[in-house]
C-alpha atoms as a PDB file:
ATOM      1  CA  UNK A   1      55.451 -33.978  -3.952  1.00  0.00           C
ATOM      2  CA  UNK A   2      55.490 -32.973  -0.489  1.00  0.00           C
ATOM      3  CA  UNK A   3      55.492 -29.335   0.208  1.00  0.00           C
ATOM      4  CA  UNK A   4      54.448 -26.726   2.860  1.00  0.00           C
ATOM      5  CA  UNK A   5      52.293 -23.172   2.515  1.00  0.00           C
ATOM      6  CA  UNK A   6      52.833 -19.963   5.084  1.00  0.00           C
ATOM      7  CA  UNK A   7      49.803 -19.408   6.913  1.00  0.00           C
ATOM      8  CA  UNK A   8      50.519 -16.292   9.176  1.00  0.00           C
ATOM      9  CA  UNK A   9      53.146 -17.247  11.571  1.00  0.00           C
ATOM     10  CA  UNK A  10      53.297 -20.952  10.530  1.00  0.00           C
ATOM     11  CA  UNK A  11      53.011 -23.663   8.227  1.00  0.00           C
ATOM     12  CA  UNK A  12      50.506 -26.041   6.601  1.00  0.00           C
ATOM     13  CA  UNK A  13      51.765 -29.215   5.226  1.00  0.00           C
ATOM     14  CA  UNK A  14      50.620 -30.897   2.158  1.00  0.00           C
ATOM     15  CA  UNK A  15      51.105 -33.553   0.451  1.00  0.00           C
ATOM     16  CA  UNK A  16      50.556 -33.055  -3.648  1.00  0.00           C
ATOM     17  CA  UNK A  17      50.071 -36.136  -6.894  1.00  0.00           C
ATOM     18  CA  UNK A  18      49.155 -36.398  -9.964  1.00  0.00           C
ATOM     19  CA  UNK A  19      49.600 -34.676 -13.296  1.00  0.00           C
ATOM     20  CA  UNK A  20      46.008 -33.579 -14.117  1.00  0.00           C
ATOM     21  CA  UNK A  21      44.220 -30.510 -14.972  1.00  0.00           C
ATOM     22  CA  UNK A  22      42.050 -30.861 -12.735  1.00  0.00           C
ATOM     23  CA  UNK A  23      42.032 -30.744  -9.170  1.00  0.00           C
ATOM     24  CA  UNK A  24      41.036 -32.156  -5.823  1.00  0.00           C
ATOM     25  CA  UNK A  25      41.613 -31.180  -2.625  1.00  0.00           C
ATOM     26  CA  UNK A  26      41.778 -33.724   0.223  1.00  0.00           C
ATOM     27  CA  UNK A  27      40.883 -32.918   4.052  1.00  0.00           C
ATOM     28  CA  UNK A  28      41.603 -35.689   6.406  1.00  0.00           C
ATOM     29  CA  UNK A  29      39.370 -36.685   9.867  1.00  0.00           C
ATOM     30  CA  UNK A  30      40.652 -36.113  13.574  1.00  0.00           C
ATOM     31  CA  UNK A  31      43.762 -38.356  13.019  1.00  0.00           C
ATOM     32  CA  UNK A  32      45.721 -35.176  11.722  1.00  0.00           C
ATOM     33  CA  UNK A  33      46.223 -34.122  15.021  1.00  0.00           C
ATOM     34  CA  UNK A  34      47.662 -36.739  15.891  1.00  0.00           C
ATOM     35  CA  UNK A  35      50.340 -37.252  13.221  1.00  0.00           C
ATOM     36  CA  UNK A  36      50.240 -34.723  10.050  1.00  0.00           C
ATOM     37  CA  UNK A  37      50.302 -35.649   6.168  1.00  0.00           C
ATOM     38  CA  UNK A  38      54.356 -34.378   6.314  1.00  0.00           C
ATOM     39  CA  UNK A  39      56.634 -36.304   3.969  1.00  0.00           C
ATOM     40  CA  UNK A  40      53.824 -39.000   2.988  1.00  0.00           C
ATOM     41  CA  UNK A  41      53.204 -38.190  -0.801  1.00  0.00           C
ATOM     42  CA  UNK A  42      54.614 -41.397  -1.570  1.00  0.00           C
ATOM     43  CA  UNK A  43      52.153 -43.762   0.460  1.00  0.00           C
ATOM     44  CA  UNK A  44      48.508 -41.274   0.745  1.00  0.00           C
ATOM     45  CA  UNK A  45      48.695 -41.894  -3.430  1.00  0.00           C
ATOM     46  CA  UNK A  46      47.794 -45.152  -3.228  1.00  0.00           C
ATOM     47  CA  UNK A  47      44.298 -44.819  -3.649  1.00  0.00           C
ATOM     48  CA  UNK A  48      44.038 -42.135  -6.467  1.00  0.00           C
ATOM     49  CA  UNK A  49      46.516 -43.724  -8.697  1.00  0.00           C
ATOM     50  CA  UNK A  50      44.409 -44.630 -11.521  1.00  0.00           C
ATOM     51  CA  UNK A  51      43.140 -41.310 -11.784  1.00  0.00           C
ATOM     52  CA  UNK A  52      45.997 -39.591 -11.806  1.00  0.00           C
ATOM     53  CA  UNK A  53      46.461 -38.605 -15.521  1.00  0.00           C
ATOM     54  CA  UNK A  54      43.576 -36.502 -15.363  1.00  0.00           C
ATOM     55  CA  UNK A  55      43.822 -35.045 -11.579  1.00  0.00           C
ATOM     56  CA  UNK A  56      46.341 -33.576  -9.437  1.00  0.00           C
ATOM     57  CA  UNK A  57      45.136 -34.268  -5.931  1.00  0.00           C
ATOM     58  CA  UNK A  58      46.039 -32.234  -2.680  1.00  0.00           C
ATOM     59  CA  UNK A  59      46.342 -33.853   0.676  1.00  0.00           C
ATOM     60  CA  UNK A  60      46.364 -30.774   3.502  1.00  0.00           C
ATOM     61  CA  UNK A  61      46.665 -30.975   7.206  1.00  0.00           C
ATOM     62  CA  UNK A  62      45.436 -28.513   9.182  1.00  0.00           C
ATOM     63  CA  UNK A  63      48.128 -25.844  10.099  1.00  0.00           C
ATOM     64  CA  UNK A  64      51.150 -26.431  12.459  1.00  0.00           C
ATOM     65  CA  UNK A  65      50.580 -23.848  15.101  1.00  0.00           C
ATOM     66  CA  UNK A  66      46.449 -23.472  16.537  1.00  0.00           C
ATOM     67  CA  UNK A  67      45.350 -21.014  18.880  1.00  0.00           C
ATOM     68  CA  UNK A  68      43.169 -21.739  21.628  1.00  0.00           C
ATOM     69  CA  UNK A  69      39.670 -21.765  20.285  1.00  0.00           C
ATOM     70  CA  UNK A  70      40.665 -22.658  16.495  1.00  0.00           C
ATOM     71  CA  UNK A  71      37.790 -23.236  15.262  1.00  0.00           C
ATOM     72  CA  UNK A  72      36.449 -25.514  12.557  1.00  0.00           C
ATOM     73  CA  UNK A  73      35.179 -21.936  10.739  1.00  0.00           C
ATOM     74  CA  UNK A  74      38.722 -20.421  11.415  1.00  0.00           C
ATOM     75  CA  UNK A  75      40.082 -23.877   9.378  1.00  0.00           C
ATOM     76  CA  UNK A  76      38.008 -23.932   7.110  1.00  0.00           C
ATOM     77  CA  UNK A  77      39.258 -19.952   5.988  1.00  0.00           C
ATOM     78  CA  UNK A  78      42.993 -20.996   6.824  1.00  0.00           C
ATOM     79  CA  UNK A  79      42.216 -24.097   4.021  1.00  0.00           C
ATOM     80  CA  UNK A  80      40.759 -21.414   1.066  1.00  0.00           C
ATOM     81  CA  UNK A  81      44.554 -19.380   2.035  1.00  0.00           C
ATOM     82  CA  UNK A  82      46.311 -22.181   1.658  1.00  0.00           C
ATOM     83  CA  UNK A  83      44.949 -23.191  -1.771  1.00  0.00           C
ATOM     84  CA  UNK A  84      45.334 -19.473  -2.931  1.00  0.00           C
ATOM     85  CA  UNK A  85      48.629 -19.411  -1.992  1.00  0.00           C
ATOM     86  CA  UNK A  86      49.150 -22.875  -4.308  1.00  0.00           C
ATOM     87  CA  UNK A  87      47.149 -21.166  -7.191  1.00  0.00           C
ATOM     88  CA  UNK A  88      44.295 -23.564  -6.714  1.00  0.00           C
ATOM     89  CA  UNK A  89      40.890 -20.585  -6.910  1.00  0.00           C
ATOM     90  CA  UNK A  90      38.648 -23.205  -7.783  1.00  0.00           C
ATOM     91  CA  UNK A  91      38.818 -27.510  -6.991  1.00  0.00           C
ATOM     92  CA  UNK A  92      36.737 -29.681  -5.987  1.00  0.00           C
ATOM     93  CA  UNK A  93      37.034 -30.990  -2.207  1.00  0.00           C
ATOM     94  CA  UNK A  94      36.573 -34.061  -0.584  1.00  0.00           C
ATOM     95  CA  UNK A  95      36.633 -33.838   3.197  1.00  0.00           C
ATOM     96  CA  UNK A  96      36.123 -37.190   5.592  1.00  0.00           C
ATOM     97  CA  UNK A  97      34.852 -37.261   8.863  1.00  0.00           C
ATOM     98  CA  UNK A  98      36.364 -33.976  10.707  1.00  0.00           C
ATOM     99  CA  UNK A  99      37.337 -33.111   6.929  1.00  0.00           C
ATOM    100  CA  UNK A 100      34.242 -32.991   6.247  1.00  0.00           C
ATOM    101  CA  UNK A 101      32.686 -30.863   8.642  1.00  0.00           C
ATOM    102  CA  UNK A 102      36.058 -28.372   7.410  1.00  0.00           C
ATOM    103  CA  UNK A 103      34.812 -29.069   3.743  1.00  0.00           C
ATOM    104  CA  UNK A 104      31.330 -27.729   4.884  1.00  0.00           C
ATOM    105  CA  UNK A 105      32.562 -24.546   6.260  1.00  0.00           C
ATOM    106  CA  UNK A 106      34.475 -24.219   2.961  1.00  0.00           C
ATOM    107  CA  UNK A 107      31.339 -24.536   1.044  1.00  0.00           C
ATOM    108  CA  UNK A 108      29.218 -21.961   3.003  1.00  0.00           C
ATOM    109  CA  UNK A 109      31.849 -19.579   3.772  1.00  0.00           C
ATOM    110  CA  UNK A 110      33.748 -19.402  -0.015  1.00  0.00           C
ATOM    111  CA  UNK A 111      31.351 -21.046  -2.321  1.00  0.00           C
ATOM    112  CA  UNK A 112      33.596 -20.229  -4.823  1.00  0.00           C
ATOM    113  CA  UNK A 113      36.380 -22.328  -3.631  1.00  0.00           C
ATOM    114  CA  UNK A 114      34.040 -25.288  -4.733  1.00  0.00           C
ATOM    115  CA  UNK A 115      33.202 -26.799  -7.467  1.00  0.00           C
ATOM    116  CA  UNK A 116      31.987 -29.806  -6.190  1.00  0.00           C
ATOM    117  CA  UNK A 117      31.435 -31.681  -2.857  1.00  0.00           C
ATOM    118  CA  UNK A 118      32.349 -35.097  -1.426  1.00  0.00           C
ATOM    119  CA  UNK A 119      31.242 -35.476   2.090  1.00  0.00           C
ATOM    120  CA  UNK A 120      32.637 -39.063   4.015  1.00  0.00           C
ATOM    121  CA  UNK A 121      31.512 -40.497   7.032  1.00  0.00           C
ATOM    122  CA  UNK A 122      30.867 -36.751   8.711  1.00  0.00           C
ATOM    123  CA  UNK A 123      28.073 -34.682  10.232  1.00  0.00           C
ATOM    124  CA  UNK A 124      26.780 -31.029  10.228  1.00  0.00           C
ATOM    125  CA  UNK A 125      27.051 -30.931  14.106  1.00  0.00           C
ATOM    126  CA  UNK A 126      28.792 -32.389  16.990  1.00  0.00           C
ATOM    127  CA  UNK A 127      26.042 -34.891  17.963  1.00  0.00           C
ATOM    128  CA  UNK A 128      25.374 -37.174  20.726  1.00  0.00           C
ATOM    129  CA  UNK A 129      27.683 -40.021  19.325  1.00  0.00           C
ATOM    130  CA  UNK A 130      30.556 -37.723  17.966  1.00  0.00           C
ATOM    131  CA  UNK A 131      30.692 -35.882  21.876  1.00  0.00           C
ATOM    132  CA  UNK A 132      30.851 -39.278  23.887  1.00  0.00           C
ATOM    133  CA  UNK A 133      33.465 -40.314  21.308  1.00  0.00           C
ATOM    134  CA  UNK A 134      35.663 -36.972  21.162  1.00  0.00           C
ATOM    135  CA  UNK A 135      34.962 -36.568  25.148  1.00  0.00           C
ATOM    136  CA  UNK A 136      36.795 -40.185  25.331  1.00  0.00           C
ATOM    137  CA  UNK A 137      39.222 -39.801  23.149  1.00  0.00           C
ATOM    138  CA  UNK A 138      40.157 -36.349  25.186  1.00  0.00           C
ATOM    139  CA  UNK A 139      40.294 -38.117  28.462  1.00  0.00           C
ATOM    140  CA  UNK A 140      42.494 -40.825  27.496  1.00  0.00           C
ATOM    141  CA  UNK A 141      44.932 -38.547  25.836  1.00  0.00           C
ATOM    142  CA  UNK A 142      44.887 -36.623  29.049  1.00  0.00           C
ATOM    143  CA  UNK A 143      45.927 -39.931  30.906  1.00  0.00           C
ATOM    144  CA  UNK A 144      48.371 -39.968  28.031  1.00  0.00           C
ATOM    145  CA  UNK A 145      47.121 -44.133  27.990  1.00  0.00           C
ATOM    146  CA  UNK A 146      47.594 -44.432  24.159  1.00  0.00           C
ATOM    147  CA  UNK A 147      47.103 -47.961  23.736  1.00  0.00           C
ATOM    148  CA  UNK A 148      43.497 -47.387  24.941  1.00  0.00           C
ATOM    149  CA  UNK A 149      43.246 -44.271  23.258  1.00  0.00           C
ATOM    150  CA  UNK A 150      44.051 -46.250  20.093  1.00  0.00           C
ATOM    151  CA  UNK A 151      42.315 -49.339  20.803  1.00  0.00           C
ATOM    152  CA  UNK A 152      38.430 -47.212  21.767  1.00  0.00           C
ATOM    153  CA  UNK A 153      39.072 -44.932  18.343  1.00  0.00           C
ATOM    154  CA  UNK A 154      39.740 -48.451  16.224  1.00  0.00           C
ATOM    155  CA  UNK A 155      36.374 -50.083  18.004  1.00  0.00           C
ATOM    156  CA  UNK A 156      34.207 -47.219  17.089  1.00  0.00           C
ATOM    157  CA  UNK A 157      36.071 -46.974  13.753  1.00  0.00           C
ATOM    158  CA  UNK A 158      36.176 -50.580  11.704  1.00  0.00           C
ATOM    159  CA  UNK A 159      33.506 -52.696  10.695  1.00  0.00           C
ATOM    160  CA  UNK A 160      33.333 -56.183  12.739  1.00  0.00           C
ATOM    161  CA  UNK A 161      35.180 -58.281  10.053  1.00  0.00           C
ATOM    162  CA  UNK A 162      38.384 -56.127   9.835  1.00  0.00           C
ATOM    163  CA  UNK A 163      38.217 -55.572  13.929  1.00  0.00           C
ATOM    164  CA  UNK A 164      38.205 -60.219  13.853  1.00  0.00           C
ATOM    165  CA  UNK A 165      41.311 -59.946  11.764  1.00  0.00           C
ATOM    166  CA  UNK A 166      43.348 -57.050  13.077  1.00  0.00           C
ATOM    167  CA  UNK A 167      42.473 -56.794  17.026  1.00  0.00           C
ATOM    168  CA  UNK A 168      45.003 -58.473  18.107  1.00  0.00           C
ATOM    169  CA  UNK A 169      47.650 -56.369  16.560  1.00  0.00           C
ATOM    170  CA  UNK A 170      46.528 -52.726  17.858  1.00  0.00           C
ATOM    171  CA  UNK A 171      48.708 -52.510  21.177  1.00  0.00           C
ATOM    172  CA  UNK A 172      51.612 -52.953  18.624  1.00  0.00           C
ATOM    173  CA  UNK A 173      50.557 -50.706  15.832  1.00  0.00           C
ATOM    174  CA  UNK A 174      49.558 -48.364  19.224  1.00  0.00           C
ATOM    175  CA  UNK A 175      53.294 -48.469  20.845  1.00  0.00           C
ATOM    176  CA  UNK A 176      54.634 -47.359  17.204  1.00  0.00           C
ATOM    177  CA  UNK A 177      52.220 -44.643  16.791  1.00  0.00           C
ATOM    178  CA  UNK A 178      52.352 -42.660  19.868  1.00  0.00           C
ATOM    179  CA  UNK A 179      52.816 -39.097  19.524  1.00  0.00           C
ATOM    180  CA  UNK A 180      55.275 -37.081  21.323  1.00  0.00           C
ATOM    181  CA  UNK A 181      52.460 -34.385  22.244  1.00  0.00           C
ATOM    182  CA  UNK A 182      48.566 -34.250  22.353  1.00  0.00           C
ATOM    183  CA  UNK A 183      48.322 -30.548  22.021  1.00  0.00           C
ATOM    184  CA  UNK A 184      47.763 -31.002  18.033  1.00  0.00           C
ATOM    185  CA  UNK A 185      45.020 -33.130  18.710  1.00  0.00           C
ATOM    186  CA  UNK A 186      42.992 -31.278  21.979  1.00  0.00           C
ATOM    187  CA  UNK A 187      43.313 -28.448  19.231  1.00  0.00           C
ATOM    188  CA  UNK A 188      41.261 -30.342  16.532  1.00  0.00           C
ATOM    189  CA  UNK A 189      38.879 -32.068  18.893  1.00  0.00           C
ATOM    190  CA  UNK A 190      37.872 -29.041  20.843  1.00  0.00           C
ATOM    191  CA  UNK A 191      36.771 -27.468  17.540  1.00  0.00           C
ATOM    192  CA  UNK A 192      34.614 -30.755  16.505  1.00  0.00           C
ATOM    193  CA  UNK A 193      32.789 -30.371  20.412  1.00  0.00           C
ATOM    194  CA  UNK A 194      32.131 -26.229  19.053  1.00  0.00           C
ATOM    195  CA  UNK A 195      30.945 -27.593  15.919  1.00  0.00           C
ATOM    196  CA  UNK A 196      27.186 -27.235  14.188  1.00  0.00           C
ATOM    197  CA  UNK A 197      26.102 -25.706  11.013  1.00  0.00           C
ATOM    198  CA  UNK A 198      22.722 -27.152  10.638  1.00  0.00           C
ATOM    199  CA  UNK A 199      21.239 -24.298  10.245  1.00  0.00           C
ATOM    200  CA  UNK A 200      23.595 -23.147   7.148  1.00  0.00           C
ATOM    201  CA  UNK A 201      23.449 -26.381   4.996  1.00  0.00           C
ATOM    202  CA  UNK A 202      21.085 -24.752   2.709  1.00  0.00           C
ATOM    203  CA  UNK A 203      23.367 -22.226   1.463  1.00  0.00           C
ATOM    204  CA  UNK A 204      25.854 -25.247   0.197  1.00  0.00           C
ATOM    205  CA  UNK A 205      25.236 -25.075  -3.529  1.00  0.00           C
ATOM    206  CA  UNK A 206      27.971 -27.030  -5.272  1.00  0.00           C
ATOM    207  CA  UNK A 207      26.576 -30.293  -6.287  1.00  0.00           C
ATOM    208  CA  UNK A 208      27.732 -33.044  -3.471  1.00  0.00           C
ATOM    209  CA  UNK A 209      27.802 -36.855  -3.057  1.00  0.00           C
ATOM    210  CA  UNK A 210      27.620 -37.648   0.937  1.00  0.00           C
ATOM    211  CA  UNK A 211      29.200 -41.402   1.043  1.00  0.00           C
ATOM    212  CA  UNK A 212      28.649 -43.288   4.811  1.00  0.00           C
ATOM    213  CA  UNK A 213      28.094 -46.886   6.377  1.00  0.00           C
ATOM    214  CA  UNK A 214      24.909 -47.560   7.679  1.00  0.00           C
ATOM    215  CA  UNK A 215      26.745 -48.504  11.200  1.00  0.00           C
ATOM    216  CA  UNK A 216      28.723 -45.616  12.015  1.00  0.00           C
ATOM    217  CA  UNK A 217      29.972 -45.258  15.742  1.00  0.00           C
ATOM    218  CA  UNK A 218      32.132 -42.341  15.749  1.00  0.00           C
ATOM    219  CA  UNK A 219      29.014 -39.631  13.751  1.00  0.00           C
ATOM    220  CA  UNK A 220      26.003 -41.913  14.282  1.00  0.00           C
ATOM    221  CA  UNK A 221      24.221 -43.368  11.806  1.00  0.00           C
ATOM    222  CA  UNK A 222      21.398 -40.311  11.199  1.00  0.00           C
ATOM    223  CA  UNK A 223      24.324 -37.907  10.004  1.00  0.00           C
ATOM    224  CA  UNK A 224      24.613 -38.724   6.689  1.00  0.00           C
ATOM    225  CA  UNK A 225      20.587 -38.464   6.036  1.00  0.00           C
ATOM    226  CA  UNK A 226      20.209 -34.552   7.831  1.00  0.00           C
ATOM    227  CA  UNK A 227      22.954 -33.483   5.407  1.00  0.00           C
ATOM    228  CA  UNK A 228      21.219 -34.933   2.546  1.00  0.00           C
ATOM    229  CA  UNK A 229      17.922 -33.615   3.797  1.00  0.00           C
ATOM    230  CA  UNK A 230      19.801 -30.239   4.201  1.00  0.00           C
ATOM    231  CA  UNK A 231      22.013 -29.926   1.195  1.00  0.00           C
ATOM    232  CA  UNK A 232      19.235 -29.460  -1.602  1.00  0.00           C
ATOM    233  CA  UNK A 233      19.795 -31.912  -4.423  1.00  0.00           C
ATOM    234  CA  UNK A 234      22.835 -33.813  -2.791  1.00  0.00           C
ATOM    235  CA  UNK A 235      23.246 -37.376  -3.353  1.00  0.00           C
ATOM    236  CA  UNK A 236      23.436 -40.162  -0.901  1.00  0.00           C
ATOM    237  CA  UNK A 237      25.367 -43.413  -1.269  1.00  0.00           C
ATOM    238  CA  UNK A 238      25.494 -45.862   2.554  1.00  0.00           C
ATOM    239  CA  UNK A 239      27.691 -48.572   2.492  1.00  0.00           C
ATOM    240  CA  UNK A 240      25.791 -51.545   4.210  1.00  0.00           C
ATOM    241  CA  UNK A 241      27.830 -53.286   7.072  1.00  0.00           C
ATOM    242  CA  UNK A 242      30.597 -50.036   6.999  1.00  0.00           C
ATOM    243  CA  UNK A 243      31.148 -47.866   9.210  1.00  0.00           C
ATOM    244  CA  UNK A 244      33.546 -44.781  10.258  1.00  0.00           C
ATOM    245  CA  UNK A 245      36.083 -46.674   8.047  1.00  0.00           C
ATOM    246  CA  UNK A 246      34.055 -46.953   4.576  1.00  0.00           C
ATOM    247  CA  UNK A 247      36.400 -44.460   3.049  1.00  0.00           C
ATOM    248  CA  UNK A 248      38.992 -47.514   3.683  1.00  0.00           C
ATOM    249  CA  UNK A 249      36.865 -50.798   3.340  1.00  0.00           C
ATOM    250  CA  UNK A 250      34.500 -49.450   0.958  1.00  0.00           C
ATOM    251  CA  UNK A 251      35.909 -51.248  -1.681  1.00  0.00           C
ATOM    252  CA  UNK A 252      34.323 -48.759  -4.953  1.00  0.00           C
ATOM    253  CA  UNK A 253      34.736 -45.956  -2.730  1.00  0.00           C
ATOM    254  CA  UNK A 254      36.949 -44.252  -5.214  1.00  0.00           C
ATOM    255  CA  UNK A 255      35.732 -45.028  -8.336  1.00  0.00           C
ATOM    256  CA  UNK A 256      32.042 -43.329  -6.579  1.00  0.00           C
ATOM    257  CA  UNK A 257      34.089 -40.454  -5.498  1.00  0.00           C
ATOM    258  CA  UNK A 258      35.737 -39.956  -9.115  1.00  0.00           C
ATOM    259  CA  UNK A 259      32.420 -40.955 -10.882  1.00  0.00           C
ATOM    260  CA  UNK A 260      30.738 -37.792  -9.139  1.00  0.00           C
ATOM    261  CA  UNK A 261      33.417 -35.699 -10.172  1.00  0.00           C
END
């Protein structure tokens, strides 16, 4: 099902599946701004289709319409509205990369949103390696040079082996993929550069898995270890040779994320 929720003056899209009592709720990374999860029900199912008898998963974007200085916080409270709105009090969320660092918020700021945690390739601040990547990312989309835009997020993205195989094909997938406007995305980035809650990760309490690869060049590799230090009983799974994209080549990636729930 696709579907949409009122948030103030605008919209949220989501994309729902599943039959299932019980329920997860899906935040996706930076890519949102860039292209939202708006009539994809169909394809985003993919992975969760063996589970679907017992969950009904929830795929949100962030909301149409951001105002200057939306911050991750701000999303974080928009997300908790949005699943009110749907009837969901209580699920358990998964958030990856800038979902993640949403998911977090969500955690500290309405514990009882959460039941439990999944945390993918994200950080509790906007570190060294995520600024140099965001910055980039910012300045190509401000020389509105896509293809490079594309090309620098896939680099920093895939592990070596996919990046051998595919390479060649990313000014093509690029010229397909272009967006008609970069607002969406200065919107979301901005709010990563704003973004640090290292000093709140102790007031997570719902149990959480963190899942990473142990060469990630969008977070840095050390992310995944201060949220496990800072979470108090969370658990830690890194995918060796992985990185940014071990939600997608982590081959057992689901079944971990549906064995923790």
């Amino acid at each position: 099902m696709n579907g949409s929720v009122k948030i103030g003056g605008t919209e949220m899209y989501y994309a729902a599946f599943g039959k299932g009592e019980k329920k997860l709720v899906v935040l996706p990374g930076l890519s949102d701004g860039l292209a939202t999860v708006k009539g994809k029900a169909m394809v985003l199912k993919g992975p969760y289709k063996k589970y679907l008898n017992d969950y009904t998963v929830y795929m949100f974007s962030r909301k149409n319409d951001m105002p200057e200085g939306y911050s991750i916080r701000d999303m974080a409270a928009d997300q908790v509205t949005a699943m009110k709105t749907l009837g969901i009090n209580r699920a358990s969320v998964l958030g990856v990369s800038q979902g993640g660092m949403i998911a977090q918020c969500i955690a500290i700021y309405h514990p009882e949103a959460v039941e439990k945690l999944i945390l993918a390739v994200t950080a509790p601040y906007c570190n060294e390696t995520a600024r140099v990547a965001v910055n980039t990312w910012i300045e190509l989309a401000k020389k509105d040079d896509y293809t490079a835009f594309f090309i620098d997020s896939a680099e920093r993205t895939y592990s070596q082996a996919y990046l051998d195989k595919n390479r060649k094909l990313f000014p093509f997938i690029a010229k397909l993929t272009k967006p008609t406007s970069y607002e969406r995305f200065y919107r979301n980035a901005y709010a990563i550069l704003d973004f640090d809650v290292r000093g709140e990760l102790s007031r997570i309490k719902a149990p959480t898995l963190i899942l990473s690869g142990d060469n990630d060049l969008t977070v840095g590799n050390d992310a995944p270890y201060e949220l496990n230090r800072g979470i108090e009983g969370s658990s830690l799974y890194i995918y060796n040779g992985l990185g940014h994209s071990a939600f997608e080549e982590g081959k057992d990636f689901y079944n971990r994320v549906f064995e923790f729930l």
